[in-house]
Protein backbone atom coordinates (compact mmCIF):
# COMPACT_ATOMS: atom_id res chain seq x y z
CA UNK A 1 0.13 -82.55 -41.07
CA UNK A 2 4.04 -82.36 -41.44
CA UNK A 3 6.34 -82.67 -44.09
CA UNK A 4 6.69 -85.52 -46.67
CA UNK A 5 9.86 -86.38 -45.33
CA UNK A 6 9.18 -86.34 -41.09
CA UNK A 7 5.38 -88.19 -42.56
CA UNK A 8 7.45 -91.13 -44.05
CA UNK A 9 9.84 -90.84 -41.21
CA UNK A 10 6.90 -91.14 -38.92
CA UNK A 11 5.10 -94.07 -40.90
CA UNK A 12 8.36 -95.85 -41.04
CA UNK A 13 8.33 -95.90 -37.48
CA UNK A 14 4.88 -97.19 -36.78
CA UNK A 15 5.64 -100.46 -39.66
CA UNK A 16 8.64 -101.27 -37.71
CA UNK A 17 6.78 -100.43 -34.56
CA UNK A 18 4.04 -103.04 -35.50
CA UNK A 19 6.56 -105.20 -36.12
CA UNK A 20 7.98 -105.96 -32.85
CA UNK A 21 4.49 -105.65 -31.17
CA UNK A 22 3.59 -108.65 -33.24
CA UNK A 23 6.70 -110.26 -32.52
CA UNK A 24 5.82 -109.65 -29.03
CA UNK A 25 2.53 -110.87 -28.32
CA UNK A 26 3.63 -113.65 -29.89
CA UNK A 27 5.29 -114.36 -26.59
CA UNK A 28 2.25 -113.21 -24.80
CA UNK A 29 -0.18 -115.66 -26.69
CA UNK A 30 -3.19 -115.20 -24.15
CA UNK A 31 -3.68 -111.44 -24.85
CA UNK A 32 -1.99 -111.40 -28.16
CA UNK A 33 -5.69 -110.31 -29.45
CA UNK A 34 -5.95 -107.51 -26.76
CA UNK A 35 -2.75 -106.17 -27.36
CA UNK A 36 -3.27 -105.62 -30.92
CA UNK A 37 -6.76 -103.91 -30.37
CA UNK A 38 -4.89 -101.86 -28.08
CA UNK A 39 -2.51 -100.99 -31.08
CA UNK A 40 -4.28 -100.71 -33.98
CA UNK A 41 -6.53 -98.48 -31.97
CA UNK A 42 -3.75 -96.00 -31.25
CA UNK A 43 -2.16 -96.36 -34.54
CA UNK A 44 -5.56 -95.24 -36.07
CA UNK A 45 -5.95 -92.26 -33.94
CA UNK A 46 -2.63 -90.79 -34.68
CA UNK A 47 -3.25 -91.67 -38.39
CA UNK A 48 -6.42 -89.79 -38.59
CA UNK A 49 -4.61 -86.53 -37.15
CA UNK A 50 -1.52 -86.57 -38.47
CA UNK A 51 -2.83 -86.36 -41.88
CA UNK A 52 -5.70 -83.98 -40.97
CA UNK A 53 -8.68 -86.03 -40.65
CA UNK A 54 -10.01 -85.15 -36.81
CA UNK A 55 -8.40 -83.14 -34.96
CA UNK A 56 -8.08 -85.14 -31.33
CA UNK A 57 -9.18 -83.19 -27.92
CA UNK A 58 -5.54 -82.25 -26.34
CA UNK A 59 -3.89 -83.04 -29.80
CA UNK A 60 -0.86 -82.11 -31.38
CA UNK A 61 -2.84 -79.98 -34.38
CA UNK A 62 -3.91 -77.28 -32.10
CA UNK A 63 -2.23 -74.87 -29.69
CA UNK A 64 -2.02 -77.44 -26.64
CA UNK A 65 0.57 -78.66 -23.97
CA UNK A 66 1.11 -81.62 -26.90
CA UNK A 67 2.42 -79.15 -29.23
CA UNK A 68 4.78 -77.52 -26.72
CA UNK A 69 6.44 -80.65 -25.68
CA UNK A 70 7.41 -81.57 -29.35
CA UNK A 71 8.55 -77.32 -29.63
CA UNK A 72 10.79 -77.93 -26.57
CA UNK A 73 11.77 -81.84 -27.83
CA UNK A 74 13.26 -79.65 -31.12
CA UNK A 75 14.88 -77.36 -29.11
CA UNK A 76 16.72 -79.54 -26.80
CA UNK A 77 17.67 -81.93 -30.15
CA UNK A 78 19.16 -78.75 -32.40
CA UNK A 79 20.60 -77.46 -28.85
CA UNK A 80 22.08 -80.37 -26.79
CA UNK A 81 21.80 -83.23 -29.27
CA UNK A 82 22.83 -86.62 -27.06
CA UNK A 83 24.14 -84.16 -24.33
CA UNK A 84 20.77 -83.93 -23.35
CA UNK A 85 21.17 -86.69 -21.20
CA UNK A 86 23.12 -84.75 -18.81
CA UNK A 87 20.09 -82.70 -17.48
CA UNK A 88 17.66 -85.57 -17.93
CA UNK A 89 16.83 -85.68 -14.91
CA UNK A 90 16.27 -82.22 -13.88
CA UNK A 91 12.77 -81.27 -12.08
CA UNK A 92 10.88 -79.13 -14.49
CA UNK A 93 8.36 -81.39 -16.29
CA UNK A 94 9.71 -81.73 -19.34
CA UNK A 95 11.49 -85.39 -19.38
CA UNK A 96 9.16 -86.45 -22.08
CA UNK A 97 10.67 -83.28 -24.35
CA UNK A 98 13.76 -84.96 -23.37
CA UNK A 99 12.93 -88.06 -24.57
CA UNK A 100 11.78 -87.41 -27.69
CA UNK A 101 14.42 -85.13 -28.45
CA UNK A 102 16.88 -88.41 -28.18
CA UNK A 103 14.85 -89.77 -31.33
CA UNK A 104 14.88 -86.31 -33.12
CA UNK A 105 18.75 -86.33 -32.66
CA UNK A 106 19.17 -90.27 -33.85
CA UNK A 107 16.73 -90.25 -36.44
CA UNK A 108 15.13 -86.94 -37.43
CA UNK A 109 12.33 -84.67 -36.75
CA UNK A 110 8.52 -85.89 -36.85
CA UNK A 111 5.97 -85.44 -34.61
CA UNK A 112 4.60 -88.60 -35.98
CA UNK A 113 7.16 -90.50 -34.54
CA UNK A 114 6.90 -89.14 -31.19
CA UNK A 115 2.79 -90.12 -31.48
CA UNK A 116 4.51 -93.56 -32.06
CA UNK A 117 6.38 -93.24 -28.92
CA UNK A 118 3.08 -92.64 -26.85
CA UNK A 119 1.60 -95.35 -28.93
CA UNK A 120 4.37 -97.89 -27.89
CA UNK A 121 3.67 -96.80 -24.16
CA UNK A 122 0.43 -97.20 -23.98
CA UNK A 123 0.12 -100.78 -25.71
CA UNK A 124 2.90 -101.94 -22.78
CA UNK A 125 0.59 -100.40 -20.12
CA UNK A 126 -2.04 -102.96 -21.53
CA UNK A 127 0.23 -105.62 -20.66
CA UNK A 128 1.75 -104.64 -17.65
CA UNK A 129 -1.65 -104.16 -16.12
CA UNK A 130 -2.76 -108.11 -17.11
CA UNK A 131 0.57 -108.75 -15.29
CA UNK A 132 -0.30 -107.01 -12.09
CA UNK A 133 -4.22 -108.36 -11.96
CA UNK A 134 -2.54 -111.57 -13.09
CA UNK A 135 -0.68 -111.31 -9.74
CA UNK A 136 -3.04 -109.96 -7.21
CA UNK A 137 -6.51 -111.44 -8.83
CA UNK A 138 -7.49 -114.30 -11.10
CA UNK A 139 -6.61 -114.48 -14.82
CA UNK A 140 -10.35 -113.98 -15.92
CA UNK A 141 -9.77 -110.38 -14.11
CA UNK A 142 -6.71 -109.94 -15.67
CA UNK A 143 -8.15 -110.16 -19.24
CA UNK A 144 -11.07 -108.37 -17.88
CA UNK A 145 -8.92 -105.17 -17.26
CA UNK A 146 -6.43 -104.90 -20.12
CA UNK A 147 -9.57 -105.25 -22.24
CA UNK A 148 -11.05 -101.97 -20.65
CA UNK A 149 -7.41 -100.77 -20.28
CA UNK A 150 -6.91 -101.30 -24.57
CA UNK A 151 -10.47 -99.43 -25.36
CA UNK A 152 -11.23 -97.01 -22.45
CA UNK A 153 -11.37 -93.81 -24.22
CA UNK A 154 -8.85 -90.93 -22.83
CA UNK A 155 -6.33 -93.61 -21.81
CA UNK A 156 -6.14 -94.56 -25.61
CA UNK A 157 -6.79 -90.55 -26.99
CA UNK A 158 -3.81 -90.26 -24.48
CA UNK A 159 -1.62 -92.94 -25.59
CA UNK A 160 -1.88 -91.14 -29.69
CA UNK A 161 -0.78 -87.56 -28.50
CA UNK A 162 2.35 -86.23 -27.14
CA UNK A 163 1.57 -85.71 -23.19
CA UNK A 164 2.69 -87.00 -20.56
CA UNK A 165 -0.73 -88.86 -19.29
CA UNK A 166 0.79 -92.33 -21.10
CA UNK A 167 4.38 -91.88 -19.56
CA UNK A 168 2.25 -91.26 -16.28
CA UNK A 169 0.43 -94.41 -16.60
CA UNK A 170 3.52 -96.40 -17.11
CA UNK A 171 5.37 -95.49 -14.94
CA UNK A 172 2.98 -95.91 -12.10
CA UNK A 173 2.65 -99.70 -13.68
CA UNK A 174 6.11 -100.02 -12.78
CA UNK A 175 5.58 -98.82 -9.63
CA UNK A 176 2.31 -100.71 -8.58
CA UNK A 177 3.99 -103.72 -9.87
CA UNK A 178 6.86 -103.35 -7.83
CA UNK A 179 4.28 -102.78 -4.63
CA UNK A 180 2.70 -105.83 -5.57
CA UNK A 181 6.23 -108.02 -5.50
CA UNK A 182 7.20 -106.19 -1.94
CA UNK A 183 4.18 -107.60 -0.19
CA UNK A 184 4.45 -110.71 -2.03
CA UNK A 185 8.40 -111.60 -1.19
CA UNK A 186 9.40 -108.54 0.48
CA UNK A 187 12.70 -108.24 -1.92
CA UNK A 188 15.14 -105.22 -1.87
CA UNK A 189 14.60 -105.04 -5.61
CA UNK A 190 10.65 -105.10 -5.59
CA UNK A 191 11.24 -102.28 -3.23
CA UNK A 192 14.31 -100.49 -5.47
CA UNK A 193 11.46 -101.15 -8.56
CA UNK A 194 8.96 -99.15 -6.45
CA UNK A 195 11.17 -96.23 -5.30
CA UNK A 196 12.62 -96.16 -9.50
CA UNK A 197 8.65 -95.88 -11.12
CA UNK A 198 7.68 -93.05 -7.92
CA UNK A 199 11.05 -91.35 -8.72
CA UNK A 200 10.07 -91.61 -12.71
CA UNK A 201 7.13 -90.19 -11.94
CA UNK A 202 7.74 -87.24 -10.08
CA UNK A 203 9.89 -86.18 -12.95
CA UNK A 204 6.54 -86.17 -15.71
CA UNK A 205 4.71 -84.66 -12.89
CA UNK A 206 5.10 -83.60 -9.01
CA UNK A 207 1.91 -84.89 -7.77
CA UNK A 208 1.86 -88.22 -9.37
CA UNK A 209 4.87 -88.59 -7.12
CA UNK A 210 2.19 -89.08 -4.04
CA UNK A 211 1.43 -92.70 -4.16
CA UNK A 212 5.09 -93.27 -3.59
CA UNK A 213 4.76 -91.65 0.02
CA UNK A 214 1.71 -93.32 0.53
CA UNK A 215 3.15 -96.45 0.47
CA UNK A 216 6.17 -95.61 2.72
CA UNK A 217 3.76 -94.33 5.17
CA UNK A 218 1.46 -97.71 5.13
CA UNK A 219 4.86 -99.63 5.21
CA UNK A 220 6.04 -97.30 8.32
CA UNK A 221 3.04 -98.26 10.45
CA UNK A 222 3.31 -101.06 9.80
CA UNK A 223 6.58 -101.83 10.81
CA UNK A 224 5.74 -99.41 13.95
CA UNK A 225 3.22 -101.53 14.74
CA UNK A 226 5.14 -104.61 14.41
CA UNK A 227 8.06 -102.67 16.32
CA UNK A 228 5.90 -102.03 19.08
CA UNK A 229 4.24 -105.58 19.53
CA UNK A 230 8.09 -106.93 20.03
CA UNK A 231 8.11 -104.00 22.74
CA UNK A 232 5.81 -105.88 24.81
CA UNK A 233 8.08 -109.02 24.78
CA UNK A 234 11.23 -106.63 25.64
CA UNK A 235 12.60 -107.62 21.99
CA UNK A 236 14.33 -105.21 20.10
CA UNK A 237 15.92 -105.78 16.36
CA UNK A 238 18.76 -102.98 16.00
CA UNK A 239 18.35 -103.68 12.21
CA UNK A 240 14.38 -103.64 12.10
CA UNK A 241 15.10 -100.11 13.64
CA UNK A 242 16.91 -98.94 11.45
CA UNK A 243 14.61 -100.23 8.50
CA UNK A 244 12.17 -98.16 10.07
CA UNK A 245 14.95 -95.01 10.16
CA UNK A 246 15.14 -95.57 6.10
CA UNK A 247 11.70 -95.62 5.69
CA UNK A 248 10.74 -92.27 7.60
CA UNK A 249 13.61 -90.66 6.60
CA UNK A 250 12.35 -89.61 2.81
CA UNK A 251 9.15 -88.21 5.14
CA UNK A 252 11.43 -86.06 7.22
CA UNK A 253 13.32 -84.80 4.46
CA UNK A 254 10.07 -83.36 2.40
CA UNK A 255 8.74 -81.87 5.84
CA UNK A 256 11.78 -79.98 7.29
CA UNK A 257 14.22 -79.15 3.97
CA UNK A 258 11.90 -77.09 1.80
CA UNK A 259 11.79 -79.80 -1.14
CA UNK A 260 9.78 -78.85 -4.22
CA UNK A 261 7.83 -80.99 -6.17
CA UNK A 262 6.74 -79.78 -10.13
CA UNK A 263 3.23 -78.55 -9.54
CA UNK A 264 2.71 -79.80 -5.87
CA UNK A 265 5.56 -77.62 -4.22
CA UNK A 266 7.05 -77.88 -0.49
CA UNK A 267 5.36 -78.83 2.38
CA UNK A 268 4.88 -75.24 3.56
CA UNK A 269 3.07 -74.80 0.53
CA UNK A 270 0.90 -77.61 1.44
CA UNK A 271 0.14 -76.31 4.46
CA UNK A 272 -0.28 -72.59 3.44
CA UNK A 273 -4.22 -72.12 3.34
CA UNK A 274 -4.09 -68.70 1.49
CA UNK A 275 -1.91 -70.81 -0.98
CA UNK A 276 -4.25 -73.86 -1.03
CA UNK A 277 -7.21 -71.74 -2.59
CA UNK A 278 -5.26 -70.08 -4.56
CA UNK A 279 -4.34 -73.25 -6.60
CA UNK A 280 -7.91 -74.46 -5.91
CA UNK A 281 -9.26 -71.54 -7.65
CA UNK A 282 -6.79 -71.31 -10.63
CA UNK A 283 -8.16 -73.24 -13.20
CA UNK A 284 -11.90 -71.10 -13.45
CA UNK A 285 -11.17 -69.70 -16.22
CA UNK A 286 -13.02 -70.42 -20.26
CA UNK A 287 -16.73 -71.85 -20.84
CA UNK A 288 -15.13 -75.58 -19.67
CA UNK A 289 -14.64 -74.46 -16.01
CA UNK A 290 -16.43 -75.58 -12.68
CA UNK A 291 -19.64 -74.03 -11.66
CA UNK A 292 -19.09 -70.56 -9.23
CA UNK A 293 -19.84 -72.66 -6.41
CA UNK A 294 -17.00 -74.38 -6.21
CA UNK A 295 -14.56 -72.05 -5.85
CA UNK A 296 -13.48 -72.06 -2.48
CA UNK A 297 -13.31 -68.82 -0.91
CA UNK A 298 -13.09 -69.11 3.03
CA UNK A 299 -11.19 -71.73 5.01
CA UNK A 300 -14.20 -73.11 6.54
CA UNK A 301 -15.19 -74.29 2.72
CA UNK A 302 -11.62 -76.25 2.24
CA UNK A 303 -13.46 -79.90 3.34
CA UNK A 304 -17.12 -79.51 2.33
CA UNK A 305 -15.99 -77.94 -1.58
CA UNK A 306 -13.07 -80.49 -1.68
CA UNK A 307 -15.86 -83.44 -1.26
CA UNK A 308 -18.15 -82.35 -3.83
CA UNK A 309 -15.01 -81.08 -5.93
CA UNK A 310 -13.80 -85.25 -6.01
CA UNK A 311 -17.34 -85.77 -7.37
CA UNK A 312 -17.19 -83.19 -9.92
CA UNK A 313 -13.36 -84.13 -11.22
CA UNK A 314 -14.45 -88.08 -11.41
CA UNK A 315 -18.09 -88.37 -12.89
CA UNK A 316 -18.33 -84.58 -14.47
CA UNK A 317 -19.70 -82.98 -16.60
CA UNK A 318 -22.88 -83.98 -16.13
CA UNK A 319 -26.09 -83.61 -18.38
CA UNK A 320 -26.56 -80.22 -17.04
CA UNK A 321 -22.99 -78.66 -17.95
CA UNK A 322 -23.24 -79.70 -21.38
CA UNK A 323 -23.14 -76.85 -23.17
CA UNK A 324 -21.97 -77.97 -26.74
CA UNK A 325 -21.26 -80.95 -28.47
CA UNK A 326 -17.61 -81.77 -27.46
CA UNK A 327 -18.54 -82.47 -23.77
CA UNK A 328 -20.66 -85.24 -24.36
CA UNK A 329 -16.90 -86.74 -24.96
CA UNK A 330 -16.17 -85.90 -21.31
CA UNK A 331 -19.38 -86.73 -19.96
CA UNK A 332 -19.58 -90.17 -21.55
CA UNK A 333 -16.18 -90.50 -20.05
CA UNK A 334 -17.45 -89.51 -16.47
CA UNK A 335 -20.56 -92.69 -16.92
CA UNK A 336 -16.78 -95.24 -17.27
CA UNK A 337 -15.85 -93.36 -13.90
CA UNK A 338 -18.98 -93.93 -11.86
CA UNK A 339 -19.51 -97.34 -13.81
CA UNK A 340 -15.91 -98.47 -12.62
CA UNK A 341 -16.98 -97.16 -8.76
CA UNK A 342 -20.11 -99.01 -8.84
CA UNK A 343 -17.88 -102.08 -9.14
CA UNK A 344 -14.53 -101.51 -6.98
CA UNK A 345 -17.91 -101.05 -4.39
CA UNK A 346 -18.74 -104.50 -5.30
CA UNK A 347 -15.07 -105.38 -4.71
CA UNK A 348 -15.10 -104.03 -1.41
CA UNK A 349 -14.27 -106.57 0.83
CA UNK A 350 -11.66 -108.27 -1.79
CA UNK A 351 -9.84 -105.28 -1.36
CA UNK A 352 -9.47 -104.71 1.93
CA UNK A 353 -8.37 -107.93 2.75
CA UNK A 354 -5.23 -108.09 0.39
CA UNK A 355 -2.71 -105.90 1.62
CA UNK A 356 -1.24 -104.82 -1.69
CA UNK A 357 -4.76 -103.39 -2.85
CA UNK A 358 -5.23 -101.51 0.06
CA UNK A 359 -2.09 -99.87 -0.24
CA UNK A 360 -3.33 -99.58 -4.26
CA UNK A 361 -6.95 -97.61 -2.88
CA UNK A 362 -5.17 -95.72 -0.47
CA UNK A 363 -3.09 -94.25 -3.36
CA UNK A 364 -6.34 -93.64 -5.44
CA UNK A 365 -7.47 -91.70 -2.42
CA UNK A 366 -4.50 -89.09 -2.20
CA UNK A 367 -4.70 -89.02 -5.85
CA UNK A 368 -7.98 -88.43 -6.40
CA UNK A 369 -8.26 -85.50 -3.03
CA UNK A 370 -5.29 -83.83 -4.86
CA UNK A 371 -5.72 -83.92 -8.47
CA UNK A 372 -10.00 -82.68 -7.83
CA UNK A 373 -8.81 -79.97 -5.20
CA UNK A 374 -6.08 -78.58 -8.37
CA UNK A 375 -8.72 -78.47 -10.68
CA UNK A 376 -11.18 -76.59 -11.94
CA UNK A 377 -12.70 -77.36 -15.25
CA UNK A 378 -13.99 -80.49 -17.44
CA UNK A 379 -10.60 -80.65 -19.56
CA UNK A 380 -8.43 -80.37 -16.57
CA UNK A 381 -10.21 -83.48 -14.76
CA UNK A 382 -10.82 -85.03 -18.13
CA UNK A 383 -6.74 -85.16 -18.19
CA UNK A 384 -6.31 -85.65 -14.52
CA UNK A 385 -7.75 -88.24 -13.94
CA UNK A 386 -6.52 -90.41 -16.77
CA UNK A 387 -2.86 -90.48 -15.15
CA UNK A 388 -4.50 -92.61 -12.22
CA UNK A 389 -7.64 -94.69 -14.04
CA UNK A 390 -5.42 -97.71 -14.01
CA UNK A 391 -6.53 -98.33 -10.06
CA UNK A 392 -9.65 -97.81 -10.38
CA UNK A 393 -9.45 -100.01 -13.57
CA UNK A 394 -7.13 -102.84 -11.18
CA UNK A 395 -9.54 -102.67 -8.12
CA UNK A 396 -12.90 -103.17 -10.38
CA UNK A 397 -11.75 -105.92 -12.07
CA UNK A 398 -13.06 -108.90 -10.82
CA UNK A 399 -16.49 -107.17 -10.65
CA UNK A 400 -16.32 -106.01 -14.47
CA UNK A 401 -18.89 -107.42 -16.37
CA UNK A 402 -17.49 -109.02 -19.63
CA UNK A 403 -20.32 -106.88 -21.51
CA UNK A 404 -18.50 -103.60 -20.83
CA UNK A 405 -15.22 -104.75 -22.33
CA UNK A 406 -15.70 -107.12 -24.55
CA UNK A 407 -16.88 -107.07 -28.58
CA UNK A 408 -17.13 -110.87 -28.89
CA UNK A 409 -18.29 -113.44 -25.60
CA UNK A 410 -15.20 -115.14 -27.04
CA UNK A 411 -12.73 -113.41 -26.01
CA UNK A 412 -12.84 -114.11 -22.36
CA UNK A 413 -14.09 -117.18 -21.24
């Protein structure tokens, strides 16, 4: 629960907090509604376990990965104090301990207040995704999604706790945002935007760092392409080459010069089979893991176990895995999953002919292969796949129906 003094410290925070939310959607008139659901939903969940009522899955009351960030935020506050800054950026996972420690040092302990943080984050996510649906789709889709975005359950558990799912989320706003101006104006600073929110992200977490290379790639055949049509014509552009040079280059440098990523590795890792299963088989461990069956065990099982792996970490557990009552939470989650498929399926051809959302399910690809083939229980892909929902969310949109999001047939017209 805390003390009485990091408590008020903590409920001090949320007041002014609320504050200059309000004052904010103020400016933002047409959601103001949807971002104080968003909020007041957040608020409530770090109320109720701060002060003992429920004790959230992945919360900071137990012995989790929330608790250890705060324990390492203290550490680097009493420690480093400001001069934490100095390291900020160093790759070991534990930027949002660095963060919060800031706060510690300025205003004083409470893991309240760091809640608040997450809170904060995860409200702006809410907005930043009406932004980007506001920019690739219709407004009516735009509504659509930061509805979902403001009530769809782990991305608001996530946005109450301290882990690094919210800063995740974020961050790959940024980024998707910035993808979205590059194919729009095809500006150095859309592009500097998109290379910031990958960087950002590979800091919280080396995988989530993927999407960033997936759209150099798609921008590198493309340009390749283009390149080669000019070919034809005997054209050359000695500065189109060397766009292409910057492009590939990042590529090159993760493939030859041994250069680790937090939790993903080097590319000889990547390519190291024996490796490979080992991660694959890592997580089967406690009553929450994966059925025996898919643990991969021979190479020749790497493709078929990764396939029915992706269905297991999206849609799982099912009916027949529950074994008590706290899965249903999961499970219930996994019916959003396959509801959200159903209609990015719908949304097929939309999709595929905007260039920025193909580059957006391209990403949700890679993320979803590598995130399933890492895990191997319900919490793990109940986590996982939170840091990436926001695509799936972006791509449904226009196909959501306005039952699944909405309380009122008001609120989106």
């Amino acid at each position: 629960m805390g003390t009485l003094g990091s408590n008020l410290l903590g409920i001090t925070f949320l007041l002014i907090t609320f504050l200059l939310i309000l004052l904010a959607s103020n400016e933002f008139i047409k959601i103001k509604k949807i971002l104080l659901v968003a909020f007041i939903l957040r608020a409530l969940l770090v109320i109720i376990e701060q002060f003992g009522l429920v004790r959230l899955p992945d919360g900071n009351s137990i012995a989790s990965d929330a608790y250890s960030f705060v324990k390492w935020a203290k550490i680097f506050s009493d420690q480093k104090g400001l001069s934490v800054l100095i390291d900020f950026y160093v790759q070991d996972s534990k930027l949002i301990s660095r963060i919060i420690s800031i706060f510690y040092t300025l205003f004083g302990e409470s893991v309240m207040m760091a809640r608040i943080i997450s809170v904060v984050l995860g409200t702006s996510s809410v907005y930043l995704i009406y932004s980007l649906c506001l920019r690739i789709w219709n407004k009516r889709s735009a509504e659509k999604a930061a509805w979902l975005t403001a009530v769809f359950p782990s991305l608001a558990l996530y946005s109450a706790i301290t882990l690094r799912e919210v800063y995740v989320v974020f961050f790959l706003l940024i980024s998707l945002i910035g993808v979205a101006k590059y194919f729009e104006n095809k500006s150095i600073t859309s592009l500097f935007q998109v290379i910031f929110g990958f960087y950002m992200l590979s800091l919280f977490h080396g995988p989530a760092a993927l999407g960033g290379f997936v759209f150099l790639l798609y921008l590198i055949l493309d340009k390749i392409k283009f390149f080669i049509s000019k070919l034809k014509f005997f054209k050359i552009n000695l500065s189109f080459l060397g766009l292409i040079i910057i492009f590939i280059t990042p590529v090159i440098l993760f493939i030859n010069f041994n250069i680790k990523f937090p939790y993903l590795g080097s590319f000889q890792d990547l390519t190291d089979l024996t490796n490979l299963k080992q991660v694959a088989n890592y997580g089967f461990r406690g009553e929450a893991s994966y059925p025996n069956w898919l643990a991969i065990n021979e190479n020749n099982e790497l493709i078929i176990k990764t396939i029915l792996r992706v269905v297991y970490f999206l849609y799982s557990p099912f009916f027949w895995d529950i074994k008590k009552f706290s899965y249903l939470i999961g499970s219930i989650d996994g019916i959003f999953y396959f509801t959200l498929t159903i209609y990015l399926i719908m949304n097929w051809p939309n999709i595929w002919a905007n260039p920025t959302t193909r580059v957006f399910v391209l990403m949700f690809i890679v993320y979803l292969i590598v995130y399933a083939f890492g895990s191997a229980n319900f919490g793990q892909a109940f986590r996982h796949r939170s840091k990436f929902v926001v695509i799936l969310i972006i791509l449904a949109a226009p196909k959501i129906h306005k039952f699944v999001f909405s309380f009122k047939k008001h609120y989106i017209r």
